[in-house]
C-alpha atoms as a PDB file:
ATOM      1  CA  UNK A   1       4.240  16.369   9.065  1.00  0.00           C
ATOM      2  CA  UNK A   2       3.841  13.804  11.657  1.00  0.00           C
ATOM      3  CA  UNK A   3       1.530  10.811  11.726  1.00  0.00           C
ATOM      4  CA  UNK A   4      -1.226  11.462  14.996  1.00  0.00           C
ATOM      5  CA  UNK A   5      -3.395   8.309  14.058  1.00  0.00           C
ATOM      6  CA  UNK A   6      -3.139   5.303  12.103  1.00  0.00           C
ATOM      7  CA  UNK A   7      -6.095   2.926  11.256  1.00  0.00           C
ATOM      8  CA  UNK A   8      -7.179  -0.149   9.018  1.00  0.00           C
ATOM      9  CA  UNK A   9      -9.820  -2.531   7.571  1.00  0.00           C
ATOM     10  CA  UNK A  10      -9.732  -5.762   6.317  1.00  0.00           C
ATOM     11  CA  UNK A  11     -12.617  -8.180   4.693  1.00  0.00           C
ATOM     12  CA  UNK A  12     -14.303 -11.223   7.051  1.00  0.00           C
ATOM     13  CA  UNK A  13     -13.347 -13.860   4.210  1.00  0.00           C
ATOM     14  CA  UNK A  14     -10.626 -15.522   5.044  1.00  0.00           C
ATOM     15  CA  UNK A  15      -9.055 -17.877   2.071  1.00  0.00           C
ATOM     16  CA  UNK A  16      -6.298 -20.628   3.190  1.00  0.00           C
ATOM     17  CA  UNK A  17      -3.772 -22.018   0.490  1.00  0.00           C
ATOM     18  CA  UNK A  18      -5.849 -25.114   0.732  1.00  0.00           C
ATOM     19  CA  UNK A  19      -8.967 -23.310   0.211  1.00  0.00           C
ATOM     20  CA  UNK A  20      -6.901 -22.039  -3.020  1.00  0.00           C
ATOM     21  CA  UNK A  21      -5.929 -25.649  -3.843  1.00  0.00           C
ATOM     22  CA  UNK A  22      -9.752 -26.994  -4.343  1.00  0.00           C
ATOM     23  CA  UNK A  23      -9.952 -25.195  -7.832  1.00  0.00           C
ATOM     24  CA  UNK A  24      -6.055 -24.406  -8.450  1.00  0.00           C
ATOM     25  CA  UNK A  25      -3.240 -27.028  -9.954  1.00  0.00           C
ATOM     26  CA  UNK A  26      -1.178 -25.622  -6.589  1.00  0.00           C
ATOM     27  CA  UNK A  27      -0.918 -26.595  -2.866  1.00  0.00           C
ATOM     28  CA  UNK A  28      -0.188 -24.682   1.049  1.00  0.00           C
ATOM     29  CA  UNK A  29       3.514 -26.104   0.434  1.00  0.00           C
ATOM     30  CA  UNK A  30       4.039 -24.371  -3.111  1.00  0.00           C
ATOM     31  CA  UNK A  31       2.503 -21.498  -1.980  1.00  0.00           C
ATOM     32  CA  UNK A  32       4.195 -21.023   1.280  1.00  0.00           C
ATOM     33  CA  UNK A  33       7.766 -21.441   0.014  1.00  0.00           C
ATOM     34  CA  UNK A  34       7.445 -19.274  -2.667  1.00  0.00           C
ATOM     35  CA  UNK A  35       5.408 -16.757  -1.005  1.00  0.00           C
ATOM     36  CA  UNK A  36       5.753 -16.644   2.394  1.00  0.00           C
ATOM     37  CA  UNK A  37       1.843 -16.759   2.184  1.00  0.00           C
ATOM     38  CA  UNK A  38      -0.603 -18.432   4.328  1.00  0.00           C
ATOM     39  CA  UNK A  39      -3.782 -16.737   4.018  1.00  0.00           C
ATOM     40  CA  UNK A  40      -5.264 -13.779   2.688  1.00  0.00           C
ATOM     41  CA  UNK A  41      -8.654 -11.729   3.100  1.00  0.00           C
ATOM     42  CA  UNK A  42     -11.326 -11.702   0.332  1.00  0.00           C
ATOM     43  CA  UNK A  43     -14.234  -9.068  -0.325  1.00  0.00           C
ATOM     44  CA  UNK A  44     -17.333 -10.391  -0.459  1.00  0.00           C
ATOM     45  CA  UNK A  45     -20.496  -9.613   1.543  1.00  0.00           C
ATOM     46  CA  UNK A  46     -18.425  -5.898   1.792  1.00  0.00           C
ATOM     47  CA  UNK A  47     -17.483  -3.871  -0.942  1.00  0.00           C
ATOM     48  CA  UNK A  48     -14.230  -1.619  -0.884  1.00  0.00           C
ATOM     49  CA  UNK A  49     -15.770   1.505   0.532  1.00  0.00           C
ATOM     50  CA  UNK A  50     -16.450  -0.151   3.433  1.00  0.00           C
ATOM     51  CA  UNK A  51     -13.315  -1.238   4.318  1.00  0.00           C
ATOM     52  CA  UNK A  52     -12.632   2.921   3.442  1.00  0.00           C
ATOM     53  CA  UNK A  53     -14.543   4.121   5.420  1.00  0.00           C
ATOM     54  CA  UNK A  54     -13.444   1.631   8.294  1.00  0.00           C
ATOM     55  CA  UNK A  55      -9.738   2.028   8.497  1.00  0.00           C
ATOM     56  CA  UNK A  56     -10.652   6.555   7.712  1.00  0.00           C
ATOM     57  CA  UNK A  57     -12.933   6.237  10.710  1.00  0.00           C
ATOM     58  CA  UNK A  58     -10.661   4.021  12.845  1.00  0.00           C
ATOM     59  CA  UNK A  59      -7.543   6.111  11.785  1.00  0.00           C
ATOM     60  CA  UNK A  60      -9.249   9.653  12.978  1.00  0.00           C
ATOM     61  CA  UNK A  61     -10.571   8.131  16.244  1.00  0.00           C
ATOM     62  CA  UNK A  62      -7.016   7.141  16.711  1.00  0.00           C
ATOM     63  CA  UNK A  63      -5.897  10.997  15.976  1.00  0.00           C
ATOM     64  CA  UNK A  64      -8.304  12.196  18.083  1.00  0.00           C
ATOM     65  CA  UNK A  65      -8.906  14.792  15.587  1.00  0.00           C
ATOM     66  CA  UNK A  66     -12.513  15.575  14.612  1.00  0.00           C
ATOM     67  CA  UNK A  67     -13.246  15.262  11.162  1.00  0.00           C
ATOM     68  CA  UNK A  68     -14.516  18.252  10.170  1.00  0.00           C
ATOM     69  CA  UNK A  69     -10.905  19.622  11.444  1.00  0.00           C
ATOM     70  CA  UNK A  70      -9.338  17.097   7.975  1.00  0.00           C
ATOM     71  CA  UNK A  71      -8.136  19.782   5.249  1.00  0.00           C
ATOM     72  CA  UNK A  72      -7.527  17.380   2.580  1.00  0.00           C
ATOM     73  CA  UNK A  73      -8.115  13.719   2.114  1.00  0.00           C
ATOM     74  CA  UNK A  74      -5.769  11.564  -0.418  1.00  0.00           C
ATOM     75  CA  UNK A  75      -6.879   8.332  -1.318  1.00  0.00           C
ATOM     76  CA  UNK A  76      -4.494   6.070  -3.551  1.00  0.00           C
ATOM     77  CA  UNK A  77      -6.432   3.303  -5.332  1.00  0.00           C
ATOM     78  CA  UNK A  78      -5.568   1.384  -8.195  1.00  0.00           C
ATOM     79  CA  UNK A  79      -9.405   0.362  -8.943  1.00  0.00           C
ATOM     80  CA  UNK A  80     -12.288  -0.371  -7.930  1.00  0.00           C
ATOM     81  CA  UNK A  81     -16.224  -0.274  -9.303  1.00  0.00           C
ATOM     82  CA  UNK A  82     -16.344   3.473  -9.768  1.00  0.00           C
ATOM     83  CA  UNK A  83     -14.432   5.317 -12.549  1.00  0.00           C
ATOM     84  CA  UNK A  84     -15.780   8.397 -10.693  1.00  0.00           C
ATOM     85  CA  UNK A  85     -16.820   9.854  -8.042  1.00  0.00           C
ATOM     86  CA  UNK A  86     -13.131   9.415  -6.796  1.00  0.00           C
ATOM     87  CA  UNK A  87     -13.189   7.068  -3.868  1.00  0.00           C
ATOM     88  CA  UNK A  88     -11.726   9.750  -1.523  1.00  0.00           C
ATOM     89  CA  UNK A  89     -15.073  12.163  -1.776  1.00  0.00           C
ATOM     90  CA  UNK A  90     -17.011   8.958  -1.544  1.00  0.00           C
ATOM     91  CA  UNK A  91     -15.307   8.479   1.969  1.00  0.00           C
ATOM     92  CA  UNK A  92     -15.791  12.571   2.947  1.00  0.00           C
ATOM     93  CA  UNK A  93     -19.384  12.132   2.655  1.00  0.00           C
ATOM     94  CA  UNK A  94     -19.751   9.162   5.250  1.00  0.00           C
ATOM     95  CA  UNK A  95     -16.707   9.961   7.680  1.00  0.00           C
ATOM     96  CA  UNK A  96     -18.779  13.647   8.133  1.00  0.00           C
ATOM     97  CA  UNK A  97     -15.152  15.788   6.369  1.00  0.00           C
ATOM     98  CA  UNK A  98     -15.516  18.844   4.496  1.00  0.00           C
ATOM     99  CA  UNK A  99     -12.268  19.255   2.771  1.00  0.00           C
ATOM    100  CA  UNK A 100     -10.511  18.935  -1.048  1.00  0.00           C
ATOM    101  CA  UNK A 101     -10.387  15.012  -1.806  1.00  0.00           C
ATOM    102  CA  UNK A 102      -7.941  13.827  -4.558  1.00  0.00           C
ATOM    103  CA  UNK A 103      -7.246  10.200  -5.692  1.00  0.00           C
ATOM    104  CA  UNK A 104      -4.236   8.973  -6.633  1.00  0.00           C
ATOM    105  CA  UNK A 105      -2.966   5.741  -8.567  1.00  0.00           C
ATOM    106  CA  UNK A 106       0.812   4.771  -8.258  1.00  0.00           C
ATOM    107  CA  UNK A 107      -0.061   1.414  -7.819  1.00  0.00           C
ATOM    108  CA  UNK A 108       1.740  -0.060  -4.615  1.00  0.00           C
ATOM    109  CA  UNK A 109       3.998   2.677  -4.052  1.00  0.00           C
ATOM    110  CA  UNK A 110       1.003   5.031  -3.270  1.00  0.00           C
ATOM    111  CA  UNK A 111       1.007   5.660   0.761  1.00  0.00           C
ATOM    112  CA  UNK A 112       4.505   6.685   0.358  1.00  0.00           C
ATOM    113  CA  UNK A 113       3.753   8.805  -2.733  1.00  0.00           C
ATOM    114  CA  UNK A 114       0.724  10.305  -0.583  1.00  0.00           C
ATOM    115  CA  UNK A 115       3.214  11.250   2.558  1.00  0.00           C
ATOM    116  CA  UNK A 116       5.029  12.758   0.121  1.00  0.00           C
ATOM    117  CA  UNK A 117       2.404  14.852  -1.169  1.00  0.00           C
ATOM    118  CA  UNK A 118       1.067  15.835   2.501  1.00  0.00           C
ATOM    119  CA  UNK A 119       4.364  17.170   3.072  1.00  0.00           C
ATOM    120  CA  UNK A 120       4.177  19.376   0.458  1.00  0.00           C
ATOM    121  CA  UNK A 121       0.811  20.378   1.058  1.00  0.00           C
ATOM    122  CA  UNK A 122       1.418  21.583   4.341  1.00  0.00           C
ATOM    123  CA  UNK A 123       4.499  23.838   3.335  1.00  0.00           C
ATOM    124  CA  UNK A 124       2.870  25.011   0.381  1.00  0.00           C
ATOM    125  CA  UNK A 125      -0.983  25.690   2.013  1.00  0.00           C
ATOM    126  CA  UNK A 126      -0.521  25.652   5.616  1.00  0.00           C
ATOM    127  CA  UNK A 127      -2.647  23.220   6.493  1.00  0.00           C
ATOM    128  CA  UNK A 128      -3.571  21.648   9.470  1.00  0.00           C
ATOM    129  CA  UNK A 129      -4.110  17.956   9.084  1.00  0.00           C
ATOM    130  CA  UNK A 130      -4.378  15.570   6.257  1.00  0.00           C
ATOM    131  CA  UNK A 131      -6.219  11.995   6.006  1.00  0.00           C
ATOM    132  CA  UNK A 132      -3.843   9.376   3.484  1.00  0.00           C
ATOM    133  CA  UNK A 133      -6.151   6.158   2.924  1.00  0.00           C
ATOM    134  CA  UNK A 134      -5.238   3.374   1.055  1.00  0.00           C
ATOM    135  CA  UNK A 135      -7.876   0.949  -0.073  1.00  0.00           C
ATOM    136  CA  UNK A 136      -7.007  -1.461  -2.561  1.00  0.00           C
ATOM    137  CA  UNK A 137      -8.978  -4.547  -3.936  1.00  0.00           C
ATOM    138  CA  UNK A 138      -6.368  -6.678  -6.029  1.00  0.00           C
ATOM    139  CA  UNK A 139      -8.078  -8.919  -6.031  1.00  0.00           C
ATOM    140  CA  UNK A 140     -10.537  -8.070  -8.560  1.00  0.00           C
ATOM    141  CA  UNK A 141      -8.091  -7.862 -10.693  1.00  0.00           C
ATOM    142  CA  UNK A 142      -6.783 -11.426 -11.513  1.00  0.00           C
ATOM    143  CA  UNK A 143      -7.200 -14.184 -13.640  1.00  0.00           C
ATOM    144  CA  UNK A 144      -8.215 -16.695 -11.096  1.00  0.00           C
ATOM    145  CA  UNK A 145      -7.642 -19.995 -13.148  1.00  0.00           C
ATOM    146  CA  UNK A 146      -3.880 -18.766 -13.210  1.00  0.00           C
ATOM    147  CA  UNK A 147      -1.985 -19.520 -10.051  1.00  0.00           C
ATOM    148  CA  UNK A 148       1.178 -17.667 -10.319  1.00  0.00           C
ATOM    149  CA  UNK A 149      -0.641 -14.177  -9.270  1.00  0.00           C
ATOM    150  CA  UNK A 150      -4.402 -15.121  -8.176  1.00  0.00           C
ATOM    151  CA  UNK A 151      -2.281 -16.901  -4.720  1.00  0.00           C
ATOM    152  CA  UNK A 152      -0.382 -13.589  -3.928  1.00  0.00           C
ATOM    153  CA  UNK A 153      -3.043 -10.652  -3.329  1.00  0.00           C
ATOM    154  CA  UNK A 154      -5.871  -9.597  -0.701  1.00  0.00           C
ATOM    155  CA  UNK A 155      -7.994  -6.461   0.019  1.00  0.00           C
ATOM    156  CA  UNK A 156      -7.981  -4.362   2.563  1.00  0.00           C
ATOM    157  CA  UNK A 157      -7.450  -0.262   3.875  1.00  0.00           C
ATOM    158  CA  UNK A 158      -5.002   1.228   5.487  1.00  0.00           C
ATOM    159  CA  UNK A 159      -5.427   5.305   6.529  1.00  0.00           C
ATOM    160  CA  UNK A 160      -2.891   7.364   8.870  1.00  0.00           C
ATOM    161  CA  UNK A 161      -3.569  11.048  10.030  1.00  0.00           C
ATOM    162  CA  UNK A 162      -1.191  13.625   9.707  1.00  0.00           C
ATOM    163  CA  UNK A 163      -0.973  16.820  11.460  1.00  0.00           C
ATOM    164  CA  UNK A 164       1.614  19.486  11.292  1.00  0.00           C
ATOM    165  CA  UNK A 165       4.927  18.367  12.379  1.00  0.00           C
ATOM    166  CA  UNK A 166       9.305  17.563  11.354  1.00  0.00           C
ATOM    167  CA  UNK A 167       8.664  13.625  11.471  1.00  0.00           C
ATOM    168  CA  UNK A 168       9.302  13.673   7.594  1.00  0.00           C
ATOM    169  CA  UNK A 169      13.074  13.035   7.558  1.00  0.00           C
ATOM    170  CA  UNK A 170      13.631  12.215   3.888  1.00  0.00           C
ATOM    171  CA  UNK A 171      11.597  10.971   0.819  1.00  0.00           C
ATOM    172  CA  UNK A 172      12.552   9.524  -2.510  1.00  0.00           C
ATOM    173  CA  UNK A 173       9.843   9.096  -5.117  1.00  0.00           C
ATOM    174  CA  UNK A 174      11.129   7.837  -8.646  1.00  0.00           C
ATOM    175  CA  UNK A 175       9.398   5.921 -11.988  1.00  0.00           C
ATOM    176  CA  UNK A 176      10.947   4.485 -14.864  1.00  0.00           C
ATOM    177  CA  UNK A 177       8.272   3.691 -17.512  1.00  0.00           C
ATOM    178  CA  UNK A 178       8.299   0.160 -18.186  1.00  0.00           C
ATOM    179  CA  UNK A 179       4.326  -0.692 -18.419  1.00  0.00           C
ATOM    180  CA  UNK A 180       5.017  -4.612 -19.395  1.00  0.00           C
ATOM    181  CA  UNK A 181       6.535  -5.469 -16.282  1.00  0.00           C
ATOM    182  CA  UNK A 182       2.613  -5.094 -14.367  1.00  0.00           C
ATOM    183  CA  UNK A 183      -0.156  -4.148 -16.452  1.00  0.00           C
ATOM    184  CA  UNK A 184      -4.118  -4.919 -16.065  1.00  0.00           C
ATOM    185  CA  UNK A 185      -5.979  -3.440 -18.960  1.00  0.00           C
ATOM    186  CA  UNK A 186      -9.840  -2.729 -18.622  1.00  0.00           C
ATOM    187  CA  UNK A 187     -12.050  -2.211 -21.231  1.00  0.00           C
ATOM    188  CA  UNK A 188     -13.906   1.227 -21.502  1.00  0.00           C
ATOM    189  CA  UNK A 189     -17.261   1.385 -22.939  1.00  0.00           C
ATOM    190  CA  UNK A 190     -17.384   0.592 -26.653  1.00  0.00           C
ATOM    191  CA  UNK A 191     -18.011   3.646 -29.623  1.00  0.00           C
ATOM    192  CA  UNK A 192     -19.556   3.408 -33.076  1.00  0.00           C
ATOM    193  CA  UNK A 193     -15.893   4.208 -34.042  1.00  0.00           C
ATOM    194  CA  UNK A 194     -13.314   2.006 -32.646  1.00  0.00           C
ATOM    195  CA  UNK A 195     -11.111  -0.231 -34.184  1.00  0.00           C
ATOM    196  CA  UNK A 196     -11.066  -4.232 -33.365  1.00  0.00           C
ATOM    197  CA  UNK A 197      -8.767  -5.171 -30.616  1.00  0.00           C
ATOM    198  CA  UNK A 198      -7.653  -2.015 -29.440  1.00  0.00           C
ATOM    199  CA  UNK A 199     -10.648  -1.699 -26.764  1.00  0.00           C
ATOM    200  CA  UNK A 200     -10.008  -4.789 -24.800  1.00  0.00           C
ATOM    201  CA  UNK A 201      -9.939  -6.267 -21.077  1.00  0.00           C
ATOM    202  CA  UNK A 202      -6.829  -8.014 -19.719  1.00  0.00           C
ATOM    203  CA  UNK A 203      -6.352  -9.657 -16.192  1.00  0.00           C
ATOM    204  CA  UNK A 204      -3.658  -8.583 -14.053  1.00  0.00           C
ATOM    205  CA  UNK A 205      -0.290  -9.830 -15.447  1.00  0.00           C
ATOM    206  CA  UNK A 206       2.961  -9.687 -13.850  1.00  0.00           C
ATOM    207  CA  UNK A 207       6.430 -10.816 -14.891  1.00  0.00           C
ATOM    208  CA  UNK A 208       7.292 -12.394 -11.519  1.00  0.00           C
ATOM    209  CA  UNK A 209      11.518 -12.635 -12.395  1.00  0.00           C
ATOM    210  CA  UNK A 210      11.359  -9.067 -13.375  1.00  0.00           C
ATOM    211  CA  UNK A 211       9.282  -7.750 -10.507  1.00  0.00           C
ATOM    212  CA  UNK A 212      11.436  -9.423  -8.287  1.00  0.00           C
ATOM    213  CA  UNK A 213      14.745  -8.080  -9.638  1.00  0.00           C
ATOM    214  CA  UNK A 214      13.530  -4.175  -9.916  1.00  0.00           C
ATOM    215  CA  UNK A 215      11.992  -4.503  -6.816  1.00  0.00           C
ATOM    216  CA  UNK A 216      15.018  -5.256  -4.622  1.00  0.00           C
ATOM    217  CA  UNK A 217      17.079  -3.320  -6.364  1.00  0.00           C
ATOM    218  CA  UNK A 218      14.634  -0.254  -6.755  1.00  0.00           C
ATOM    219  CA  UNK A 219      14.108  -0.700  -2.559  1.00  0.00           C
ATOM    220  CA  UNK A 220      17.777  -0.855  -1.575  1.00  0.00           C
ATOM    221  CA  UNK A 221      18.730   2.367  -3.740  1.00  0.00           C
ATOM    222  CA  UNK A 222      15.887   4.381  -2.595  1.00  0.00           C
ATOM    223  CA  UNK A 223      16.245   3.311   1.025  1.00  0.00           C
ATOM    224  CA  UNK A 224      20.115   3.852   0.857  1.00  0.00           C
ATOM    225  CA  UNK A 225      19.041   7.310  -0.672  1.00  0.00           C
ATOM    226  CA  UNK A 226      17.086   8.116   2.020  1.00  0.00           C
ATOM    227  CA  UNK A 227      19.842   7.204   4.650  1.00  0.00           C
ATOM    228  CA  UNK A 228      22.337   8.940   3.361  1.00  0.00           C
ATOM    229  CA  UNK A 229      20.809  12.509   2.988  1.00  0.00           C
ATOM    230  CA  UNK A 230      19.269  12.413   6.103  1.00  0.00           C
ATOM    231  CA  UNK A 231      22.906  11.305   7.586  1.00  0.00           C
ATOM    232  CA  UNK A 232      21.286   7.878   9.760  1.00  0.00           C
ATOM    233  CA  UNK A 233      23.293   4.981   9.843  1.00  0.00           C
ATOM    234  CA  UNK A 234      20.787   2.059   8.354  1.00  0.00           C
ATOM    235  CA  UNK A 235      21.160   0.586  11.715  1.00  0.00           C
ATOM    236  CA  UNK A 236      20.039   3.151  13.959  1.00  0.00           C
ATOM    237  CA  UNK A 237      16.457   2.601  11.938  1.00  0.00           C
ATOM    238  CA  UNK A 238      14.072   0.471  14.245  1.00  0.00           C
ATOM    239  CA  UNK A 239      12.028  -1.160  11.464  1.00  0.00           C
ATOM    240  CA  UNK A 240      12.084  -1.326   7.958  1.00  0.00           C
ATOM    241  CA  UNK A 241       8.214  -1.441   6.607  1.00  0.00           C
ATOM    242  CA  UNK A 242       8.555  -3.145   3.280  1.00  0.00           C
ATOM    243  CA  UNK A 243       5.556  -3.194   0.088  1.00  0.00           C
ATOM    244  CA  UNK A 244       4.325  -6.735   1.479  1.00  0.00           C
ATOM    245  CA  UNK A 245       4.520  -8.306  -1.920  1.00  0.00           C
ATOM    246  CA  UNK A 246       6.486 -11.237  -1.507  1.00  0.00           C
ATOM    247  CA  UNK A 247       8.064 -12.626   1.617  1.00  0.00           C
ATOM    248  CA  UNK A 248      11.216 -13.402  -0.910  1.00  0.00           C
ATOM    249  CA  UNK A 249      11.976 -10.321  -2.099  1.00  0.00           C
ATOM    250  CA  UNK A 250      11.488  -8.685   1.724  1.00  0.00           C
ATOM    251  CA  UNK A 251      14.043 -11.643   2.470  1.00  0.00           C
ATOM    252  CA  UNK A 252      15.532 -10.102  -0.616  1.00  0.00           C
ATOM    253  CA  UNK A 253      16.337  -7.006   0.438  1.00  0.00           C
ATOM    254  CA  UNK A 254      16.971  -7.518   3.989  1.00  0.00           C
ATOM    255  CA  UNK A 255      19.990  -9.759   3.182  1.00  0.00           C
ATOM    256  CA  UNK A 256      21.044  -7.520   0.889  1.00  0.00           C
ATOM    257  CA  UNK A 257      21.314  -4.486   3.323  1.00  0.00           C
ATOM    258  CA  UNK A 258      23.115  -6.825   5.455  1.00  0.00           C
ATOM    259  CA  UNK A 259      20.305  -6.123   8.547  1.00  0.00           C
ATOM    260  CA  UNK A 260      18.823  -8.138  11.138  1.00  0.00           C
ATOM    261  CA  UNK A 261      15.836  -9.957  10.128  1.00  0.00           C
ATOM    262  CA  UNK A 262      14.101  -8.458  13.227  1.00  0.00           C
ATOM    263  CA  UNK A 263      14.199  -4.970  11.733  1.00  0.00           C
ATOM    264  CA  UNK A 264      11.624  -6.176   8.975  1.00  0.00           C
ATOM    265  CA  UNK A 265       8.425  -7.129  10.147  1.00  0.00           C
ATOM    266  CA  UNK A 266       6.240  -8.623   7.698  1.00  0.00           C
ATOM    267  CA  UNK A 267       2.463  -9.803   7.815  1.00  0.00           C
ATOM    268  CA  UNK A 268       2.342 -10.937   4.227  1.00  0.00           C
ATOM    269  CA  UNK A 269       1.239 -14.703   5.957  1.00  0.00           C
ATOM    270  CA  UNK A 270      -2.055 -13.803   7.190  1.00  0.00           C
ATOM    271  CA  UNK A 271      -2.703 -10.887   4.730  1.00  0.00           C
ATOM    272  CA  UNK A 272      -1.026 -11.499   0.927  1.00  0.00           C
ATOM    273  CA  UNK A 273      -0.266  -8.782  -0.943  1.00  0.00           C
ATOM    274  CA  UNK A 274      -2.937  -5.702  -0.506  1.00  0.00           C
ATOM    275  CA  UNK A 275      -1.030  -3.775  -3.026  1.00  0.00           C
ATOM    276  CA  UNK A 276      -0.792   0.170  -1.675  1.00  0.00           C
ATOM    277  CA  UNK A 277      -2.842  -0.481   1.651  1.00  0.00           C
ATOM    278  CA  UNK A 278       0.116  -3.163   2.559  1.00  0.00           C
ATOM    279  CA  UNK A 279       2.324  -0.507   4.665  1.00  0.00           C
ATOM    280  CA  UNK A 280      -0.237   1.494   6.344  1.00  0.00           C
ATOM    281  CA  UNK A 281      -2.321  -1.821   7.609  1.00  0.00           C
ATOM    282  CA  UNK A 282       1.595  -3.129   8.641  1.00  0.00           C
ATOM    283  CA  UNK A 283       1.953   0.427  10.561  1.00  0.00           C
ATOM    284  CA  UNK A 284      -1.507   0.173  12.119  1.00  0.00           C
ATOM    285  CA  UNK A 285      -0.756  -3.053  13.509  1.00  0.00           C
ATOM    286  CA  UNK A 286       2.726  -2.475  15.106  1.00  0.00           C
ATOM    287  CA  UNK A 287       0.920   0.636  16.432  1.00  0.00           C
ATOM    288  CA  UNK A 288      -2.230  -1.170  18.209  1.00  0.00           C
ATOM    289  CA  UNK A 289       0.116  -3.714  19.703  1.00  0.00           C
ATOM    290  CA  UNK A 290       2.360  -1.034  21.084  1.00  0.00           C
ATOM    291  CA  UNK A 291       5.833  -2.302  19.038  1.00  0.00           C
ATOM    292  CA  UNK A 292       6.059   1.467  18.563  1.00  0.00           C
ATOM    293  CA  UNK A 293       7.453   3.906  20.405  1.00  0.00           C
ATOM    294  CA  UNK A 294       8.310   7.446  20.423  1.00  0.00           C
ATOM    295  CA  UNK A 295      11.400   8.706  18.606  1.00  0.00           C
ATOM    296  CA  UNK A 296      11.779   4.978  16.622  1.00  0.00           C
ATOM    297  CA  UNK A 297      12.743   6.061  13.304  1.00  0.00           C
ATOM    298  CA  UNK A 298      11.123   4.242  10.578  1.00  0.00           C
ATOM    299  CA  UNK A 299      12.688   3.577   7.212  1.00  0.00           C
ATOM    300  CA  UNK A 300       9.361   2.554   4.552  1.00  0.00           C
ATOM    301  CA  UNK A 301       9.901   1.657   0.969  1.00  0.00           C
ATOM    302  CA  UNK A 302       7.277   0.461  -2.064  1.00  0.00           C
ATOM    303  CA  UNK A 303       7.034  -0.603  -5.474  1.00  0.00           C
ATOM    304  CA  UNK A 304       5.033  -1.164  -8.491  1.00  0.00           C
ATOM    305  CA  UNK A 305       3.660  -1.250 -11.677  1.00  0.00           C
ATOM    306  CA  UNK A 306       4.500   2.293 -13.820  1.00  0.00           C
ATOM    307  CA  UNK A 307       7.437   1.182 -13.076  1.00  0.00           C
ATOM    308  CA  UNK A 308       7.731   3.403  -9.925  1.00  0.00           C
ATOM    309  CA  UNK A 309       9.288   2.874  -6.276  1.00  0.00           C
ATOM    310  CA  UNK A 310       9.282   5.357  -2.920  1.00  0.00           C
ATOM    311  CA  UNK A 311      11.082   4.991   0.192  1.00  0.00           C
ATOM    312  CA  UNK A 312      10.954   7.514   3.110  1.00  0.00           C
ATOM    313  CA  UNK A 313      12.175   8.049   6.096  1.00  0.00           C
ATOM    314  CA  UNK A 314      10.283   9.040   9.142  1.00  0.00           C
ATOM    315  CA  UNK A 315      10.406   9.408  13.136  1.00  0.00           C
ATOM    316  CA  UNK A 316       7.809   8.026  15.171  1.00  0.00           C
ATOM    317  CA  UNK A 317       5.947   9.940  17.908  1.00  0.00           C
ATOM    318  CA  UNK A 318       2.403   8.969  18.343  1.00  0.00           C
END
């Protein structure tokens, strides 16, 4: 495959660390150092097909690609307000596709996950060209009287268009089961047989020490992976796009490849963490302000709750 258009959404809201600060025991100081966060964007007049259908329709003008030419749209998307339809034939029916639609939920590691599962798609069924959208709403998730993980998230979309192509120059995707690490439980609707405390809802929890230590080392394996089948020296990649989770553990892993900071751009600061939607927003950006260029080879890598992690490795020529 190669990626022909690249597109994203984000809500109007904008919510500053003080704004946080009027109703959490926490202030733009705490935040920021620990963080790397400044602001982040909030849904709330929109809802998260909106932002969907923004960054799919933004993504195909980009292609140039009509959409009734899309063979298959993935979606990955933790949750949002319907169980089903999926979100991905949601989209179909306002971006005018006619094509299969699957949804997928790998947490933040899903737009690699879904590159990986274009590739596959167009070896194994020949087709033409392929929508990936991410469109995440984290923050729905949370327990906003606790500080520790209400200050780190946003919403948005992200979508890239992929059309037939050898820009797919290596792909790791790997999960070790460890469901305490990230876990947000929701409770289904109740039956005349269940048993007390089993059927419960549960806010977003994270164990922030453990997150941080799988996910640097999960990202530096997977990206050295990567690297080394595809025979590229680590420095010969132009950029690195990182899961925007944490400005610290992109620090992290940076230092720990021994890299220049330059190679990892990061918009964490104006956007937080927008869970799977965090790379292809990231890509759309560096795209629209022309910090891309043909034959820039670009080294991405993800993680999240399951406990799973991606990295791939791709060439750029848009």
């Amino acid at each position: 495959m190669k990626i022909i258009g690249t597109g994203s959404a984000v809500p109007k809201k904008v919510v500053t660390n003080d704004m946080l600060s009027e109703f959490l025991d926490t202030n733009d100081e705490w935040i920021t150092t620990r963080t790397g966060i400044h602001n982040r964007h909030l849904l709330t007049e929109e809802n998260l097909l909106d932002l969907a259908i923004e960054a799919s329709k933004n993504a195909i003008a980009s292609s140039g690609v009509a959409p009734k030419d899309i063979d298959l749209i993935i979606c990955s998307n933790v949750a949002n307000n319907y169980i089903t339809p999926s979100m991905s034939t949601m989209v179909e029916g306002e971006i005018g596709c006619e094509c299969p639609c699957i949804d997928m939920n790998v947490a933040c590691a899903g737009f690699i996950y879904a590159l990986d599962y274009a590739e596959a798609y167009f070896i194994a069924r020949g087709a033409r060209n392929i929508l990936v959208l991410c469109a995440e709403e984290p923050t729905r998730f949370l327990n906003w009287k606790q500080r520790e993980n209400s200050v780190l998230f946003g919403d948005g979309a992200g979508a890239v268009v992929l059309t037939r192509g050898n820009d797919m120059l290596g792909s790791r995707l790997r999960a070790v089961s460890n469901k305490e690490v990230i876990i947000y439980r929701k409770r289904m609707e109740p039956t005349p047989y269940e048993v007390e405390g089993v059927n419960i809802d549960a806010p977003l929890y994270m164990n922030g020490r453990e997150v941080f230590r799988m996910a640097v080392k999960s990202s530096q394996q997977d990206l050295q992976y990567v690297l080394e089948h595809a025979g590229v020296d680590p420095l010969n990649v132009e950029y690195y796009l990182l899961h925007q989770a944490n400005q610290r553990i992109i620090d992290a892993i940076q230092e720990g490849m021994r890299l220049p900071k330059k190679k990892f751009p990061s918009i964490i600061g104006e956007y937080g963490n927008t869970s799977s939607a965090s790379i292809p927003i990231l890509l759309d950006m560096m795209h629209r302000n022309g910090e891309l260029h043909s034959g820039d080879l670009l080294a991405m890598s993800a993680f999240g709750a399951g406990f799973v992690s991606a990295a791939a490795l791709i060439r750029w020529s848009k």
